[in-house]
N, C-alpha and C. Protein backbone atom coordinates (compact mmCIF):
# COMPACT_ATOMS: atom_id res chain seq x y z
N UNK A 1 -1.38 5.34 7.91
CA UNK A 1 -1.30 5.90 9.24
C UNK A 1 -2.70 6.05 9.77
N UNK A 2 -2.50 5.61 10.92
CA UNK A 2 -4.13 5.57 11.54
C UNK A 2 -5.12 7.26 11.71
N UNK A 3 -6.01 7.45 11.16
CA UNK A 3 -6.70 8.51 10.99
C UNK A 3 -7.32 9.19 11.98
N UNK A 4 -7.10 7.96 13.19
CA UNK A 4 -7.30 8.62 14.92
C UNK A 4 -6.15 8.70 15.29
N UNK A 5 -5.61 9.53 15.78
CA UNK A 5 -4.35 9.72 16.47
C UNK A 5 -3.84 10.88 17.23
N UNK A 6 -3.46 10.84 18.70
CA UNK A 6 -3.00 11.82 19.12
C UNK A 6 -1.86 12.83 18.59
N UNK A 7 -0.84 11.60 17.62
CA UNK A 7 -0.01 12.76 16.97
C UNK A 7 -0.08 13.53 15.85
N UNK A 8 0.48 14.41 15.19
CA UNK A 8 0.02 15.23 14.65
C UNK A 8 0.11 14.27 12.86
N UNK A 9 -0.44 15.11 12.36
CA UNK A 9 -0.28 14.59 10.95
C UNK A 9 1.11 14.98 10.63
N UNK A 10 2.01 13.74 9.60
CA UNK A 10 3.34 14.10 9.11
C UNK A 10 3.24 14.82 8.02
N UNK A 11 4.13 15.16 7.33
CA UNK A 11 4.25 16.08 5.95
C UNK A 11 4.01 15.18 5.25
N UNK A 12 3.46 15.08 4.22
CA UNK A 12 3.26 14.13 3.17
C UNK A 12 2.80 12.77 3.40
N UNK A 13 2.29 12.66 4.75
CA UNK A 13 1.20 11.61 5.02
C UNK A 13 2.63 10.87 5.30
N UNK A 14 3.61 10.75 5.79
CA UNK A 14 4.87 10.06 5.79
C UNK A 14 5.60 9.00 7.18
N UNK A 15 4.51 7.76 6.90
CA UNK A 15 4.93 6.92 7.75
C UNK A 15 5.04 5.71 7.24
N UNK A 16 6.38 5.48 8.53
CA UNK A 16 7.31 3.84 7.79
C UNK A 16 6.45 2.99 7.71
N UNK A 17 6.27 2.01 7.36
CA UNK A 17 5.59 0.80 7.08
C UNK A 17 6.06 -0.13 8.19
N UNK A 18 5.76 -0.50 8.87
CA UNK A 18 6.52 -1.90 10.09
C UNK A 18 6.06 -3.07 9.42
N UNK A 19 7.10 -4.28 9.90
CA UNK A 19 7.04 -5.22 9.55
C UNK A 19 5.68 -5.65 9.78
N UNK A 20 5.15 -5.72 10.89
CA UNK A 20 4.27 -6.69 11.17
C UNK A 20 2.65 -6.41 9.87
N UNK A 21 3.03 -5.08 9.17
CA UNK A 21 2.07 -5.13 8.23
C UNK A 21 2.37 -5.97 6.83
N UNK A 22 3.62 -6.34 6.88
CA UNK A 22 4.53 -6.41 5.64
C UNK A 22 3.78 -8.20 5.54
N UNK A 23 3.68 -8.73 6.73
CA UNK A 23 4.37 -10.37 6.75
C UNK A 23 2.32 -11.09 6.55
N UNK A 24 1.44 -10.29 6.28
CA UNK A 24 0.32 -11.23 5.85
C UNK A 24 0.45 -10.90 4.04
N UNK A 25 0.86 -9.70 3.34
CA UNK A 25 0.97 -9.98 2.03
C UNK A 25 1.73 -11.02 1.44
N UNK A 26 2.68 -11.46 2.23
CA UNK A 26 3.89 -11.72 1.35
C UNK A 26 2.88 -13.40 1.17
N UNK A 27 2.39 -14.29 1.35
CA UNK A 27 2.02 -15.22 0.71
C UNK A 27 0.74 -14.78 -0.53
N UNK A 28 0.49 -13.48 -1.00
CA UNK A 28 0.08 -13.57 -1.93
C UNK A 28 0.92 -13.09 -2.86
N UNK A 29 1.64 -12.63 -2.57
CA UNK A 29 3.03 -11.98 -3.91
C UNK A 29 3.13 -13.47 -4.65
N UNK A 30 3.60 -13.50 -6.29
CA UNK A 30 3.65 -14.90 -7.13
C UNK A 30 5.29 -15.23 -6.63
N UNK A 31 5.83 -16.12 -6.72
CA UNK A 31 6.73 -16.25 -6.96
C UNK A 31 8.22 -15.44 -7.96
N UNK A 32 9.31 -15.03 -7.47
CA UNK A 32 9.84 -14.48 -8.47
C UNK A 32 9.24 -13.03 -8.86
N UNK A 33 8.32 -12.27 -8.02
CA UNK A 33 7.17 -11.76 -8.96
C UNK A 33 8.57 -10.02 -8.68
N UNK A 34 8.13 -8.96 -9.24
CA UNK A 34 8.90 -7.54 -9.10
C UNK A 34 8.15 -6.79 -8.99
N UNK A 35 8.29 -5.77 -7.90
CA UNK A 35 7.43 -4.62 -7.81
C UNK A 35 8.27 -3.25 -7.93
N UNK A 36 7.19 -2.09 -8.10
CA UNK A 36 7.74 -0.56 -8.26
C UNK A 36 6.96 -0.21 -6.84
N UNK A 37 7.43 0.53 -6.53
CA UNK A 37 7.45 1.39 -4.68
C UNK A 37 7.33 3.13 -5.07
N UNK A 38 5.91 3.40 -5.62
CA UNK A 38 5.60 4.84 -6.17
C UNK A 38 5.97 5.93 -4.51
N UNK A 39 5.79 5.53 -3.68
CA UNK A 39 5.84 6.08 -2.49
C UNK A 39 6.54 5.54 -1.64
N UNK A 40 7.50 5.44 -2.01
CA UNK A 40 8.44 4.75 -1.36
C UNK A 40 9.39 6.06 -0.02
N UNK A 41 9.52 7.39 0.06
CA UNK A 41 9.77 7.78 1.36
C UNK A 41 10.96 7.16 2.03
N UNK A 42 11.50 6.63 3.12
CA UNK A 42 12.40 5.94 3.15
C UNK A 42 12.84 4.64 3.15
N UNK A 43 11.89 4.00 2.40
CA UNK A 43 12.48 3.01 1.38
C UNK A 43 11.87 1.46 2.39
N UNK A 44 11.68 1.82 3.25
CA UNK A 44 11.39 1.01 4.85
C UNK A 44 10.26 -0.11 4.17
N UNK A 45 9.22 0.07 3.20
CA UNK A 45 8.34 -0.93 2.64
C UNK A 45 9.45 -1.94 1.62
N UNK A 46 9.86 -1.13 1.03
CA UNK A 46 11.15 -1.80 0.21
C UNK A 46 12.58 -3.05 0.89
N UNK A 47 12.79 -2.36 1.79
CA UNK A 47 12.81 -3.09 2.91
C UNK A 47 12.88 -4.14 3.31
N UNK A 48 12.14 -4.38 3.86
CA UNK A 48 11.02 -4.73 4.55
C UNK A 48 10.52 -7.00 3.35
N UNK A 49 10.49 -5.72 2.13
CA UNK A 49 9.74 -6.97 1.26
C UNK A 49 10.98 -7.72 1.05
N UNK A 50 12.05 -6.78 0.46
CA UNK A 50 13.13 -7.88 -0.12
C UNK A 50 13.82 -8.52 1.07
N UNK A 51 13.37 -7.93 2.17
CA UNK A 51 14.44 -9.23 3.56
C UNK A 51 13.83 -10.49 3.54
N UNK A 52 12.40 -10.65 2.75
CA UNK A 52 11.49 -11.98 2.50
C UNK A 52 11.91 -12.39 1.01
N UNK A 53 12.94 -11.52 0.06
CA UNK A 53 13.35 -12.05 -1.18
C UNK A 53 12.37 -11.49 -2.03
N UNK A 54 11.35 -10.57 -1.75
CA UNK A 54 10.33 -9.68 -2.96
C UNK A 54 11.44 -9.03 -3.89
N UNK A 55 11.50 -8.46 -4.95
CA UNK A 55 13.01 -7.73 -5.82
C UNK A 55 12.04 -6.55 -5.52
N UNK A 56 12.59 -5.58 -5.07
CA UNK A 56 12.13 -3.90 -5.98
C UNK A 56 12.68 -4.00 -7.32
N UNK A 57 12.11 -2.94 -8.27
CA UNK A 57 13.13 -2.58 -9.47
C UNK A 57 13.14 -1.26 -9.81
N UNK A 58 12.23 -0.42 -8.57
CA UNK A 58 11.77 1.10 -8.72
C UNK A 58 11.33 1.39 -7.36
N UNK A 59 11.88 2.72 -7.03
CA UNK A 59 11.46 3.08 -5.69
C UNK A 59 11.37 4.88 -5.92
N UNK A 60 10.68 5.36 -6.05
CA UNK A 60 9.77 6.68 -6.44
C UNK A 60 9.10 7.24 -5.23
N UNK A 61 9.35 8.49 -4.88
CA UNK A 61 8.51 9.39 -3.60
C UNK A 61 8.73 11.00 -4.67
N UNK A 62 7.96 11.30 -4.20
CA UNK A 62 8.00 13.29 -3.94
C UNK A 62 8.94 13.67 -3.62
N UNK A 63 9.02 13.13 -2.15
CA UNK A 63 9.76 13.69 -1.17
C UNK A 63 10.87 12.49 -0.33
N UNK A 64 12.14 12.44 -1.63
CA UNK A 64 12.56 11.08 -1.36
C UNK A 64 13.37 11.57 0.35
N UNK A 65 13.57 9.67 1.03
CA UNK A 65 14.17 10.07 2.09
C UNK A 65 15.20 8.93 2.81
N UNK A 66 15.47 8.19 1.26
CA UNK A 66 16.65 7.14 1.43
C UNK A 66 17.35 7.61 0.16
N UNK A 67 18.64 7.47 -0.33
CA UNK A 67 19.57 7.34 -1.43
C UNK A 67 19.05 6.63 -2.43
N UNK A 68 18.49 5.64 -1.94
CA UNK A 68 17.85 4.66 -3.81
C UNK A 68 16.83 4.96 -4.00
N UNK A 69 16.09 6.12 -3.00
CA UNK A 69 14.41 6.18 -3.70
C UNK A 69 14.96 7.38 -4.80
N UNK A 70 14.26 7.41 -5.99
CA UNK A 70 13.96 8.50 -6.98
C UNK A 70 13.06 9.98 -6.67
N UNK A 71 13.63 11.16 -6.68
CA UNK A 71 11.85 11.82 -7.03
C UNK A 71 11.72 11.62 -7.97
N UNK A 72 10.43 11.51 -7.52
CA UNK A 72 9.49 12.01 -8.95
C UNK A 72 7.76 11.41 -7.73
N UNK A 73 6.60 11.93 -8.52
CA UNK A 73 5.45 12.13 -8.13
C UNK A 73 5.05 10.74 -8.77
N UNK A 74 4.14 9.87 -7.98
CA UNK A 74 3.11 8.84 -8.23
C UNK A 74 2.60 9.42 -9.17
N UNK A 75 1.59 10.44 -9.31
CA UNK A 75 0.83 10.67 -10.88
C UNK A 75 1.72 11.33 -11.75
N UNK A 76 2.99 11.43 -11.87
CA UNK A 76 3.87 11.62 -12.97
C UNK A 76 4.36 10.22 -13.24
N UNK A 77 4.17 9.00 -12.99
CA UNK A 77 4.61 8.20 -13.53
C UNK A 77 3.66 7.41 -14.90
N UNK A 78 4.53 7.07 -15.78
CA UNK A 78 3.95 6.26 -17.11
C UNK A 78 3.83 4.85 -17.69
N UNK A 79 5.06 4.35 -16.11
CA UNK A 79 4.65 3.18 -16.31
C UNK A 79 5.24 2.57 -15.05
N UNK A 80 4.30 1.09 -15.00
CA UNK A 80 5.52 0.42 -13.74
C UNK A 80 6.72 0.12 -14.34
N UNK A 81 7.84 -0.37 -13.21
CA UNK A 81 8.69 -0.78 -13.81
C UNK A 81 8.76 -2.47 -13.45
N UNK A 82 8.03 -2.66 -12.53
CA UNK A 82 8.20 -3.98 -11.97
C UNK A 82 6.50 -4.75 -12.07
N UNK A 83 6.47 -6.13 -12.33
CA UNK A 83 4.93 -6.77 -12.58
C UNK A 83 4.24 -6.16 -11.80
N UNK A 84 4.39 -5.24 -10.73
CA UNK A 84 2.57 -4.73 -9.91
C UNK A 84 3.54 -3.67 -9.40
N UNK A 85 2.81 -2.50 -8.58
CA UNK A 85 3.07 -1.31 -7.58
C UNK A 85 3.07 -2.11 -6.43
N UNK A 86 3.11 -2.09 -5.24
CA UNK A 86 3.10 -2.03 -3.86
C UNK A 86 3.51 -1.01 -3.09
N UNK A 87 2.98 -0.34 -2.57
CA UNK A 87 2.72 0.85 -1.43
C UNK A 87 1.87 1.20 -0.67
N UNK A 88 2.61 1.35 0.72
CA UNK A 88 1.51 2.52 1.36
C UNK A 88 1.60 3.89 1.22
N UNK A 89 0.34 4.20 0.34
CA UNK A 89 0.28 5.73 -0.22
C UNK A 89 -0.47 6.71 1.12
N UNK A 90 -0.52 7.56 0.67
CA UNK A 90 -0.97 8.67 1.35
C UNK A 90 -2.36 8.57 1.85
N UNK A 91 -2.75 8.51 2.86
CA UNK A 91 -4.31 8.37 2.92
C UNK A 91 -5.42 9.80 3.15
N UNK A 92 -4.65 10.53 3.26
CA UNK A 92 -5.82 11.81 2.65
C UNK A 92 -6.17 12.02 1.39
N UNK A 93 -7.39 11.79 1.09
CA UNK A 93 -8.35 11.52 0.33
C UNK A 93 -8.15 12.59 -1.33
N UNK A 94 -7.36 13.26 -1.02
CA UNK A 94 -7.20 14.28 -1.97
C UNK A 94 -6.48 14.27 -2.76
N UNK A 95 -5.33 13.12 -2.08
CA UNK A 95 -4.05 12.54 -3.08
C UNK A 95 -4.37 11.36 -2.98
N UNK A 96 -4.69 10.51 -2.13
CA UNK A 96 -5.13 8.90 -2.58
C UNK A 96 -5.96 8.72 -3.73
N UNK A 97 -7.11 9.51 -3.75
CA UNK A 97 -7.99 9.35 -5.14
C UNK A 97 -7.73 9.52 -6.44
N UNK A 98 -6.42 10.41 -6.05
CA UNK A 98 -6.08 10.74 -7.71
C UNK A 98 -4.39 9.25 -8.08
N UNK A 99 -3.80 9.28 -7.27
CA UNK A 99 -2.65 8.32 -6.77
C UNK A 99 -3.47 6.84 -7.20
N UNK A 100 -4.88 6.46 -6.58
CA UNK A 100 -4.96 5.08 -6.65
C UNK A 100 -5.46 4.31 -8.02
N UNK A 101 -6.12 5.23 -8.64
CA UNK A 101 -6.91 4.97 -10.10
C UNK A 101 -5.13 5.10 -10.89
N UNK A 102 -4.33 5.81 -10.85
CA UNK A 102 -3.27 6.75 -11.61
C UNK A 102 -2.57 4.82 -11.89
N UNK A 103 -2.35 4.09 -10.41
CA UNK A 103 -1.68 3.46 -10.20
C UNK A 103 -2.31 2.27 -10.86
N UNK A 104 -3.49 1.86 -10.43
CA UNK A 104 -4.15 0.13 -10.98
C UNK A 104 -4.59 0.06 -12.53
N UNK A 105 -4.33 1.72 -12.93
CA UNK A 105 -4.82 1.78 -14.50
C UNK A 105 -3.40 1.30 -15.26
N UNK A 106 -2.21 1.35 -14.69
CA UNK A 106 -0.64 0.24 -15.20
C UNK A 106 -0.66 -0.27 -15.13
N UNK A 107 -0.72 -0.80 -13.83
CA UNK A 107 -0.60 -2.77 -13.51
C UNK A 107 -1.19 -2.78 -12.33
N UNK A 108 -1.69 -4.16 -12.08
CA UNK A 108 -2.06 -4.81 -10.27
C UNK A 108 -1.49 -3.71 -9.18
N UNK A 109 -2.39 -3.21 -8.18
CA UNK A 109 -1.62 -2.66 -7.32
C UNK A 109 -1.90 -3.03 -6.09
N UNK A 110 -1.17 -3.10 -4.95
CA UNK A 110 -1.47 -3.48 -3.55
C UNK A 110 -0.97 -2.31 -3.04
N UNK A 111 -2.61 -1.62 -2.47
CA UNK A 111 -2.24 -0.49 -1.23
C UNK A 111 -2.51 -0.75 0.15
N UNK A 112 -1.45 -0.94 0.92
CA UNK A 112 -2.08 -0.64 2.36
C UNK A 112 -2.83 0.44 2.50
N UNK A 113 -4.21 0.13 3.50
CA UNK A 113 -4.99 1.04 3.69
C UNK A 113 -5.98 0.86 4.83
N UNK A 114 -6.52 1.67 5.35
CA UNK A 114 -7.39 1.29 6.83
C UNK A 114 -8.41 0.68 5.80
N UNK A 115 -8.68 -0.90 7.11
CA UNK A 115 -9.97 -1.63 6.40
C UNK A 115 -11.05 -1.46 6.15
N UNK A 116 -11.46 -0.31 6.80
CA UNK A 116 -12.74 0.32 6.92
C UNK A 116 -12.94 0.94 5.52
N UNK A 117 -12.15 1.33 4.78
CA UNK A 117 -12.03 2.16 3.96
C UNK A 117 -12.81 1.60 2.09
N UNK A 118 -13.06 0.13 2.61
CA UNK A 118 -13.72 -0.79 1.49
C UNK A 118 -15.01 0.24 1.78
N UNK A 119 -15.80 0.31 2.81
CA UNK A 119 -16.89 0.90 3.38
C UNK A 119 -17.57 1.88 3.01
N UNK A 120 -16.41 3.06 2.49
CA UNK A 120 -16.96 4.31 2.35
C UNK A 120 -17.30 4.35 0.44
N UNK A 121 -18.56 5.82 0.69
CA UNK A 121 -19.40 5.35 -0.41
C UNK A 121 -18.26 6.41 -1.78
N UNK A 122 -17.28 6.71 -0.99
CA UNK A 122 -16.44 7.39 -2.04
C UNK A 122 -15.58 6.89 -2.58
N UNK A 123 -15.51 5.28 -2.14
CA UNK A 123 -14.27 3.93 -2.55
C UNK A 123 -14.91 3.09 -3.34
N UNK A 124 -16.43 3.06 -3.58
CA UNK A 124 -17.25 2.15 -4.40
C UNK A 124 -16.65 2.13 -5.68
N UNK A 125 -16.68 3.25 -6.42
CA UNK A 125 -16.26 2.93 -7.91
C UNK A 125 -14.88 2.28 -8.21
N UNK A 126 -14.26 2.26 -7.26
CA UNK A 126 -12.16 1.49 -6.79
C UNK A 126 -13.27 0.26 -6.47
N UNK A 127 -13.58 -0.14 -5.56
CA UNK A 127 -13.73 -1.57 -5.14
C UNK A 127 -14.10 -2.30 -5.74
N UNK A 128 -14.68 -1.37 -7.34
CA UNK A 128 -15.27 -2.69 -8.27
C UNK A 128 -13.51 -3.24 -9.21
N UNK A 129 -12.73 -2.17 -8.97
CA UNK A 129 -11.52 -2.92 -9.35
C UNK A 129 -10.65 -4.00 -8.01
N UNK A 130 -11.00 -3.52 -7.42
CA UNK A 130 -10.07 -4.54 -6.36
C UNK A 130 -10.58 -5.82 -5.91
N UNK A 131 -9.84 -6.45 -6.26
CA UNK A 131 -9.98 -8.34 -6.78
C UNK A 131 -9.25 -9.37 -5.40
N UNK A 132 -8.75 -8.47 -4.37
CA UNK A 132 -8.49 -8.93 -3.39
C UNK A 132 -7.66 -8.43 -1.89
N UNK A 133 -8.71 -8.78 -0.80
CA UNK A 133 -8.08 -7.99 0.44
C UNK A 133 -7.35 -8.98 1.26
N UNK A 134 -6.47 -8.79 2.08
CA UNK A 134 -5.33 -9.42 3.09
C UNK A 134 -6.07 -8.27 4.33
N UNK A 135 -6.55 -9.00 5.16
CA UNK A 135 -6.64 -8.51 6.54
C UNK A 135 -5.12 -8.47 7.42
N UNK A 136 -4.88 -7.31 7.62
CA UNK A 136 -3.59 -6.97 8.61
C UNK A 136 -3.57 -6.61 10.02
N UNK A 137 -4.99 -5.92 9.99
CA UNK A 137 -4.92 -6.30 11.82
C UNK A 137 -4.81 -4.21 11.98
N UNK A 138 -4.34 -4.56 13.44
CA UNK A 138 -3.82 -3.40 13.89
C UNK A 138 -2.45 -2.97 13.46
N UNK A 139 -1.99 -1.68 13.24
CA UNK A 139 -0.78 -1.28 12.91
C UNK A 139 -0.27 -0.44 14.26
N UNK A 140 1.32 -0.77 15.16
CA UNK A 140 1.89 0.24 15.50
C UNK A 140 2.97 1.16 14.78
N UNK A 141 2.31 2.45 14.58
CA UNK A 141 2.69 3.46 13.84
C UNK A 141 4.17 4.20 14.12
N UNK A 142 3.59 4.34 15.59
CA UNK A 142 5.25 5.25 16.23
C UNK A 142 5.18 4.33 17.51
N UNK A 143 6.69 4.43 17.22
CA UNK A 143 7.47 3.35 18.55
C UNK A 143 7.02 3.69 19.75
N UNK A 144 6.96 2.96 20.52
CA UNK A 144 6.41 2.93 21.83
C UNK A 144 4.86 2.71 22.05
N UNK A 145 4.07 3.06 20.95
CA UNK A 145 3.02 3.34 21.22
C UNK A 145 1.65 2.24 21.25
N UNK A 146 2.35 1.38 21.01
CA UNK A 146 1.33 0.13 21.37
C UNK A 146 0.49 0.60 19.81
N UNK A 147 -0.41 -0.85 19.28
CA UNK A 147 -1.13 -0.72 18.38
C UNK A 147 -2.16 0.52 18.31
N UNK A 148 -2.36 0.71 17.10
CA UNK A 148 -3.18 1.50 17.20
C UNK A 148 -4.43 1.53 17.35
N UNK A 149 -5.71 2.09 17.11
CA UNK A 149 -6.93 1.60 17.04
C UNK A 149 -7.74 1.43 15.66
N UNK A 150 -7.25 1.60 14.39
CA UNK A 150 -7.35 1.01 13.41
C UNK A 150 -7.64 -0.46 13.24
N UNK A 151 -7.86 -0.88 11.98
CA UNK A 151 -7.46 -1.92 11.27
C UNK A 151 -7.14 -1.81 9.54
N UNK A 152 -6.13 -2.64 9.60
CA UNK A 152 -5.40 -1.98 7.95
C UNK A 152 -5.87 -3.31 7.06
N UNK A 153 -5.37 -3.24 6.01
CA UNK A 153 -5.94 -4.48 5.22
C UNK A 153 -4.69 -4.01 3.75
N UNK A 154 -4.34 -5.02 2.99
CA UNK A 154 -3.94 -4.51 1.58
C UNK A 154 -4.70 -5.06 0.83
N UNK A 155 -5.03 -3.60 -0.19
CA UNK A 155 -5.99 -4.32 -1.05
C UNK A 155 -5.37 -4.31 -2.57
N UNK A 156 -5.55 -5.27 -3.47
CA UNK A 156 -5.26 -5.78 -4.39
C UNK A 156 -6.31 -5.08 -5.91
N UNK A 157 -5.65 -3.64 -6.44
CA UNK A 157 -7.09 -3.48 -7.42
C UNK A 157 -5.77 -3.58 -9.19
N UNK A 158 -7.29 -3.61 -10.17
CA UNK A 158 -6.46 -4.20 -10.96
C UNK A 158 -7.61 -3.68 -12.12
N UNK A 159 -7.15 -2.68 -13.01
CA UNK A 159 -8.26 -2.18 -13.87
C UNK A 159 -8.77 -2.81 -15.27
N UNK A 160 -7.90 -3.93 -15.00
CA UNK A 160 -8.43 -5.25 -16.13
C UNK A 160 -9.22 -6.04 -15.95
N UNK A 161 -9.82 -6.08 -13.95
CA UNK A 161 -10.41 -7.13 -13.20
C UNK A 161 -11.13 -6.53 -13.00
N UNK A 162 -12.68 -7.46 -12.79
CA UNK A 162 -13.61 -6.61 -12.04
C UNK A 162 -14.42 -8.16 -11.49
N UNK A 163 -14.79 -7.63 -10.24
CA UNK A 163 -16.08 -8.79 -9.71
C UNK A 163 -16.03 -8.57 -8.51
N UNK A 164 -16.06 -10.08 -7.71
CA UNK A 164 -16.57 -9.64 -6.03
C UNK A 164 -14.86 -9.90 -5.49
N UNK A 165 -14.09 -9.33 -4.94
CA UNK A 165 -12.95 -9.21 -4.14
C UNK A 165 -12.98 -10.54 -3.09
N UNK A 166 -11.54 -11.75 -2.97
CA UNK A 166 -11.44 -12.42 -2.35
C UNK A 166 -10.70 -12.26 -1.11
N UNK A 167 -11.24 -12.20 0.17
CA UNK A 167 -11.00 -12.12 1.16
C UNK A 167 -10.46 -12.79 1.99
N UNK A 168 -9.30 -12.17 2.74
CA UNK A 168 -8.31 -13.21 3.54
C UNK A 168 -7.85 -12.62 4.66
N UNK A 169 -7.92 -13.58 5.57
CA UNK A 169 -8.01 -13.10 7.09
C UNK A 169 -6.50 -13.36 7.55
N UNK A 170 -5.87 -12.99 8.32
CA UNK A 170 -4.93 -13.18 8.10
C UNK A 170 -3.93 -14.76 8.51
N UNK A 171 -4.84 -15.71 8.65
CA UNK A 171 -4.62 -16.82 8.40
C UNK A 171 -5.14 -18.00 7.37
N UNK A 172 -5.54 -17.30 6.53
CA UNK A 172 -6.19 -17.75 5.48
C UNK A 172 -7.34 -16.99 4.39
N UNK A 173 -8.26 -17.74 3.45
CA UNK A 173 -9.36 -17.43 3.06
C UNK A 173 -10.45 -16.91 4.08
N UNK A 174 -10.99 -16.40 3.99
CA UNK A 174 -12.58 -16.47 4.41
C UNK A 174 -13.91 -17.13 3.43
């Protein structure tokens, strides 16, 4: 959720995912590949992937707010259940930091996240795990409201990988 915004902050950082963020990952997902949805909320990223044929095999929130998501807490989990995580987690800094290490130390994870956010000097020690970004552009958050003034990106970290992160615009490499 964009970090400028006239509306107010939700409870639990709790906004749907729209398609139009969904449709630059999906050519890096493998084939066949399965993901777990730690923040999954109402299920809308979940969604979203399998109407392109992605499988969920786990869908986990706090504060569930569809029938197939589970509670239970992102840092109470012990393992994935599916080859990587995919989510957009929470972006206040207080639960993302502890949520994003919790998550790429299991398996590959792809978080949506504002792009700017490679930038800051409190994401350096994460960016030496993240092995690859998808430029997404602008996100509209709440209906009606035209894009926002952000830019989001998913980034790809992976605590087995380390080097310089491959970058992709959203029509390709860079």
């Amino acid at each position: 959720m964009s970090l400028i915004t006239s509306h107010p902050r939700k409870k639990n950082d709790f906004y749907p995912t729209p398609e139009l963020a969904v449709i630059p990952l999906l050519p890096h997902l493998p084939e066949r590949a399965t993901f777990h949805e730690p923040c999954a909320g109402a299920a809308d990223l979940v969604n979203r992937l399998e109407s392109h044929g992605v499988r969920c095999v786990a869908q986990t929130d706090i504060s569930p707010r569809a029938s197939t998501v589970v509670r239970a807490s992102a840092n109470d989990l012990t393992s994935c259940k599916g080859d990587m995580f995919i989510t957009n987690p929470p972006y206040l800094w207080k639960h993302l930091s502890v949520i994003m290490p919790h998550l790429y130390t299991m398996a590959p994870t792809w978080l949506l996240l504002p792009a700017a956010m490679m930038h800051n000097q409190r994401m350096s020690g994460h960016m030496r795990r993240c092995i690859r970004i998808v430029s997404v552009g602008r996100v509209q958050w709440f209906k009606g409201s035209g894009a926002g003034t952000l830019d989001y990106a998913w980034y790809l970290f992976d605590a087995r990988r380390s080097g310089p992160a491959e970058f992709y615009c959203r029509n390709g490499a860079v």
